[in-house]
N, C-alpha and C. Protein backbone atom coordinates (compact mmCIF):
# COMPACT_ATOMS: atom_id res chain seq x y z
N UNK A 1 0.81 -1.21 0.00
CA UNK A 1 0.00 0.00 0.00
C UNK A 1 0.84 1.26 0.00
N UNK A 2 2.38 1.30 -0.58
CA UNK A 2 3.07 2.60 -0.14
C UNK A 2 3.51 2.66 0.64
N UNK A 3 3.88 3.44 1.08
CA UNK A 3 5.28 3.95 2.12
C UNK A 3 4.55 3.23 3.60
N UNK A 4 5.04 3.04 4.29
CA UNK A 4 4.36 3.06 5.79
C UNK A 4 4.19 4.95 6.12
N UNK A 5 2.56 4.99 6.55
CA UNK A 5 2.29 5.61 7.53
C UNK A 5 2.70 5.99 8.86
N UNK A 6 3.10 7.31 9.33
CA UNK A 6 2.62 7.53 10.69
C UNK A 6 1.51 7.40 11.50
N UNK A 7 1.78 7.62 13.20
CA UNK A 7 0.63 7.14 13.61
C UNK A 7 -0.67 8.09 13.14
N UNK A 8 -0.37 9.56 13.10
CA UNK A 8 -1.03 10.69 12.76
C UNK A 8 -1.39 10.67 11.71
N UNK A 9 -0.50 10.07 10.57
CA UNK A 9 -1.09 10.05 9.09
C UNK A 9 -2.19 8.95 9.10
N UNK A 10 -2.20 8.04 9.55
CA UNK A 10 -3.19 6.72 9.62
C UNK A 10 -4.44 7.14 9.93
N UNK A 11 -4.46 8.10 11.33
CA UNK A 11 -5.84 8.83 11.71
C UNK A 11 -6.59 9.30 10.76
N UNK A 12 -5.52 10.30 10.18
CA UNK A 12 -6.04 10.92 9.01
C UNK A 12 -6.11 10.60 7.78
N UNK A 13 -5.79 9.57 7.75
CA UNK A 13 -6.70 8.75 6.07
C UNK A 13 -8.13 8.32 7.02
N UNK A 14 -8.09 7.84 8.32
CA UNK A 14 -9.22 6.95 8.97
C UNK A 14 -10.59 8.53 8.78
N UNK A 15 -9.94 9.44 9.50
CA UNK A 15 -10.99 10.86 9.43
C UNK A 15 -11.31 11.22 7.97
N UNK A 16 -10.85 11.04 6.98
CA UNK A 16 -10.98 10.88 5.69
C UNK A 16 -11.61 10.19 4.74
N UNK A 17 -11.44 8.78 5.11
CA UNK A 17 -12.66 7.38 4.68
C UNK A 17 -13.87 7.74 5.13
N UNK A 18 -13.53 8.28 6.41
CA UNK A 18 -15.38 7.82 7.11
C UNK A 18 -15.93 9.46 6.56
N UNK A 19 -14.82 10.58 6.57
CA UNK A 19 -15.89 12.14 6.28
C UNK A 19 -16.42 11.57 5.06
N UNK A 20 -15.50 10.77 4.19
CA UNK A 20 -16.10 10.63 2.43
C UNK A 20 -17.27 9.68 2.55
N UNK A 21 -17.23 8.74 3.13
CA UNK A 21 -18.14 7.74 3.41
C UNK A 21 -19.77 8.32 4.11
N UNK A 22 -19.35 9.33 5.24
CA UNK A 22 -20.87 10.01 5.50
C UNK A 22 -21.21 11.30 4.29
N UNK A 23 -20.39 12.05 3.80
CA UNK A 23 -20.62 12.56 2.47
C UNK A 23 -21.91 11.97 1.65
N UNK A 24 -20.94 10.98 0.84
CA UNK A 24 -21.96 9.93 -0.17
C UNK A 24 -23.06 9.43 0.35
N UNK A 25 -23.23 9.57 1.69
CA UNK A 25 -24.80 8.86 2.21
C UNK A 25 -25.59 9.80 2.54
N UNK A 26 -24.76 11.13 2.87
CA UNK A 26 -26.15 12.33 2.87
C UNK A 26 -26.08 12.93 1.15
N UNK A 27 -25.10 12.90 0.30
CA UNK A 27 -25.69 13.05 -1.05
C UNK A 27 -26.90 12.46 -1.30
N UNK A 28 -26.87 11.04 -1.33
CA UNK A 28 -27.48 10.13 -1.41
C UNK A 28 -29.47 10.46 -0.77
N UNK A 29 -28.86 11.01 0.33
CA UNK A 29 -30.38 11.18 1.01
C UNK A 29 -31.12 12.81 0.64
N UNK A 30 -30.04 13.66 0.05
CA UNK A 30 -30.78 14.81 0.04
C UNK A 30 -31.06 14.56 -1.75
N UNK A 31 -30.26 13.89 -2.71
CA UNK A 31 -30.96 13.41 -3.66
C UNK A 31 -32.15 12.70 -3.67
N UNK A 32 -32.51 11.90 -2.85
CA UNK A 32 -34.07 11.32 -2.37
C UNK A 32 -34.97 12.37 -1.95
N UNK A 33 -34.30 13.32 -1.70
CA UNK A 33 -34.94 13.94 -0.55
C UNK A 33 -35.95 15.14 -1.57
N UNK A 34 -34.74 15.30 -2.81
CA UNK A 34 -35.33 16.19 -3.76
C UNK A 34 -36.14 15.78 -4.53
N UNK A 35 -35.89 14.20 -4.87
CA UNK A 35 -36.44 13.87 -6.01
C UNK A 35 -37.76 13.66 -5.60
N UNK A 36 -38.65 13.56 -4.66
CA UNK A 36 -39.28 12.77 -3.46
C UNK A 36 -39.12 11.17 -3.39
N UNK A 37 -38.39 10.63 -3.08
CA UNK A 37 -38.42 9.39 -3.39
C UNK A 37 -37.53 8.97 -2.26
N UNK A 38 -37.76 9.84 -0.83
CA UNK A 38 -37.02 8.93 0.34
C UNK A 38 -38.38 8.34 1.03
N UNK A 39 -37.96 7.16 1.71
CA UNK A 39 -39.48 6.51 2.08
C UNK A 39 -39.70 6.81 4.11
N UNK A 40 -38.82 7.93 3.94
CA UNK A 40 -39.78 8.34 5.52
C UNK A 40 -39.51 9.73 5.45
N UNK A 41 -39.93 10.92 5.93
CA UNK A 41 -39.78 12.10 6.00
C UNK A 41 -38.88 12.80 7.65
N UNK A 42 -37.39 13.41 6.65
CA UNK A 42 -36.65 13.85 7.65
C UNK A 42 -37.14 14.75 8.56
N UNK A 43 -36.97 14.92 9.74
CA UNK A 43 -36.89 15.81 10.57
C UNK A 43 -36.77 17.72 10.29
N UNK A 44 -35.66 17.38 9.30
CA UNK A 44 -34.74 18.54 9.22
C UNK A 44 -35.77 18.99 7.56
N UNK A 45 -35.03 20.29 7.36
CA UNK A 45 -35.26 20.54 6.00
C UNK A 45 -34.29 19.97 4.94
N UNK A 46 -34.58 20.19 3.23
CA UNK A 46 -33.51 19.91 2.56
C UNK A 46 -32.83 20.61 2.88
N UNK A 47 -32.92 21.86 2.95
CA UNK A 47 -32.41 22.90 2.72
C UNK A 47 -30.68 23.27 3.87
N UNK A 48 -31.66 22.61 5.15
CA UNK A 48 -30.61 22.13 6.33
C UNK A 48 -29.45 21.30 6.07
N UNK A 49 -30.22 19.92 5.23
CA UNK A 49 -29.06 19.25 5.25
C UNK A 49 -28.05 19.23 3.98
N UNK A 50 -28.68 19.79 2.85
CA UNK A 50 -28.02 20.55 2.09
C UNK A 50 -26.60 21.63 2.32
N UNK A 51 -26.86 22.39 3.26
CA UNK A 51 -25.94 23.20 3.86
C UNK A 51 -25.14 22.24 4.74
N UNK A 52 -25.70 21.31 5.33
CA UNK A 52 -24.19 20.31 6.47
C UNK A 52 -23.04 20.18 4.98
N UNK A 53 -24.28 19.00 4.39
CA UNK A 53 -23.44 18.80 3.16
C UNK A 53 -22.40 19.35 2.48
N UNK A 54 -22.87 20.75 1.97
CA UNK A 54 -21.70 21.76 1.30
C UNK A 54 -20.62 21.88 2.43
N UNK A 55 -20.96 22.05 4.03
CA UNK A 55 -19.84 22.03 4.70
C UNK A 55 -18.76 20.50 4.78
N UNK A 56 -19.62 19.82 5.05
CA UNK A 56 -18.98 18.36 4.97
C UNK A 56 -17.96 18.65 3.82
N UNK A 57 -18.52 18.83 2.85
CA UNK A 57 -17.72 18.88 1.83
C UNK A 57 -16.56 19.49 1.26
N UNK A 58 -16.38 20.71 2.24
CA UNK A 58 -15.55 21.83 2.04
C UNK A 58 -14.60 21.62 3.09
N UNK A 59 -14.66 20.47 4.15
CA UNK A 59 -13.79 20.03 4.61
C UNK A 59 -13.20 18.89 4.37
N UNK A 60 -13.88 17.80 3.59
CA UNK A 60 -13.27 16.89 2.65
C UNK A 60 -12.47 17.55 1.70
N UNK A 61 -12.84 18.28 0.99
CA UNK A 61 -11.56 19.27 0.17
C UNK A 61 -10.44 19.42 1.04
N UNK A 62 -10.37 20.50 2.30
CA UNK A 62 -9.37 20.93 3.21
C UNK A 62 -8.40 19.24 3.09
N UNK A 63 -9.07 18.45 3.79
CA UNK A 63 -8.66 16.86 4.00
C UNK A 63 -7.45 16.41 2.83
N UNK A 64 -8.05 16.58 1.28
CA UNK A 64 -7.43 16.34 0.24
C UNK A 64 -6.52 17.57 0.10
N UNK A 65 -6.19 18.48 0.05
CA UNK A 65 -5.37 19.32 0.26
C UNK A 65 -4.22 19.33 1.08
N UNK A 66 -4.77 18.81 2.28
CA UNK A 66 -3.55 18.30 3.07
C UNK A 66 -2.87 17.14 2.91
N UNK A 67 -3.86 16.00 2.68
CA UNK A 67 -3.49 14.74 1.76
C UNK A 67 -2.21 15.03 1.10
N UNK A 68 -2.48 15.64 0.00
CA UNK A 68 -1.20 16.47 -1.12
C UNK A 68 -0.08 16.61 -0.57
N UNK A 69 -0.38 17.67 0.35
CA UNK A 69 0.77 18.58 1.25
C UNK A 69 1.89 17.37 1.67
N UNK A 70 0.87 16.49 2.10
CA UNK A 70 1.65 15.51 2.90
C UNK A 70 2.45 14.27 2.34
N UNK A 71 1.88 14.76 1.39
CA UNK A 71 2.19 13.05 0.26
C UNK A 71 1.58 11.96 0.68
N UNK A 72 0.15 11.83 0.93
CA UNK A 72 0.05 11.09 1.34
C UNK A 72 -0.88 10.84 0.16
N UNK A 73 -1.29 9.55 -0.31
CA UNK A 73 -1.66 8.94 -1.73
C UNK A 73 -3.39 8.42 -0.96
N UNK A 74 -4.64 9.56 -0.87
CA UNK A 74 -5.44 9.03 -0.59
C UNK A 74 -5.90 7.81 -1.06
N UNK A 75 -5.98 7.37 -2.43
CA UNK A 75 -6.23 6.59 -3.33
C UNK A 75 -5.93 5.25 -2.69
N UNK A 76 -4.91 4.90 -1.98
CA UNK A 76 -4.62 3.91 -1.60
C UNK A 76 -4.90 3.58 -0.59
N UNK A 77 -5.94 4.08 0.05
CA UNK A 77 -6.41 4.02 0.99
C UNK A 77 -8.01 3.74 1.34
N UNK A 78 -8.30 3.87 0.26
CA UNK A 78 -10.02 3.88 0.13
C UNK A 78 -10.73 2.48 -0.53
């Protein structure tokens, strides 16, 4: 899998899998959510979780950015 990791770099592929991993499952739900086609009705608005989302997301960027910085090869990790 590449170089060996630090203990710190390991975290941070681990904080990385799982931000991308809850990402794709609230895409996933606010696409249902628009299309109407989720089969129970959220709590929240789209509109709410729409906005986590864009944040989620703008720190998955930060994540891959540092990724870079670091050399660290997300790809091989996912």
């Amino acid at each position: 899998m590449g170089t060996e990791l630090k203990d710190y770099q390991l975290r941070f592929v681990d904080e990385y899998r799982d931000l991308k991993d809850k990402c794709e499952k609230l895409h996933k739900l606010v696409v249902k959510y628009d299309a109407g086609t989720l089969d129970f009705t959220p709590s929240c608005s789209c509109d709410l979780l729409s906005t986590q989302l864009e944040h989620m997301m703008g720190y998955l960027y930060i994540l891959e950015v540092r990724a870079e910085i670091e050399g660290i090869d997300l790809s091989l990790y996912l």
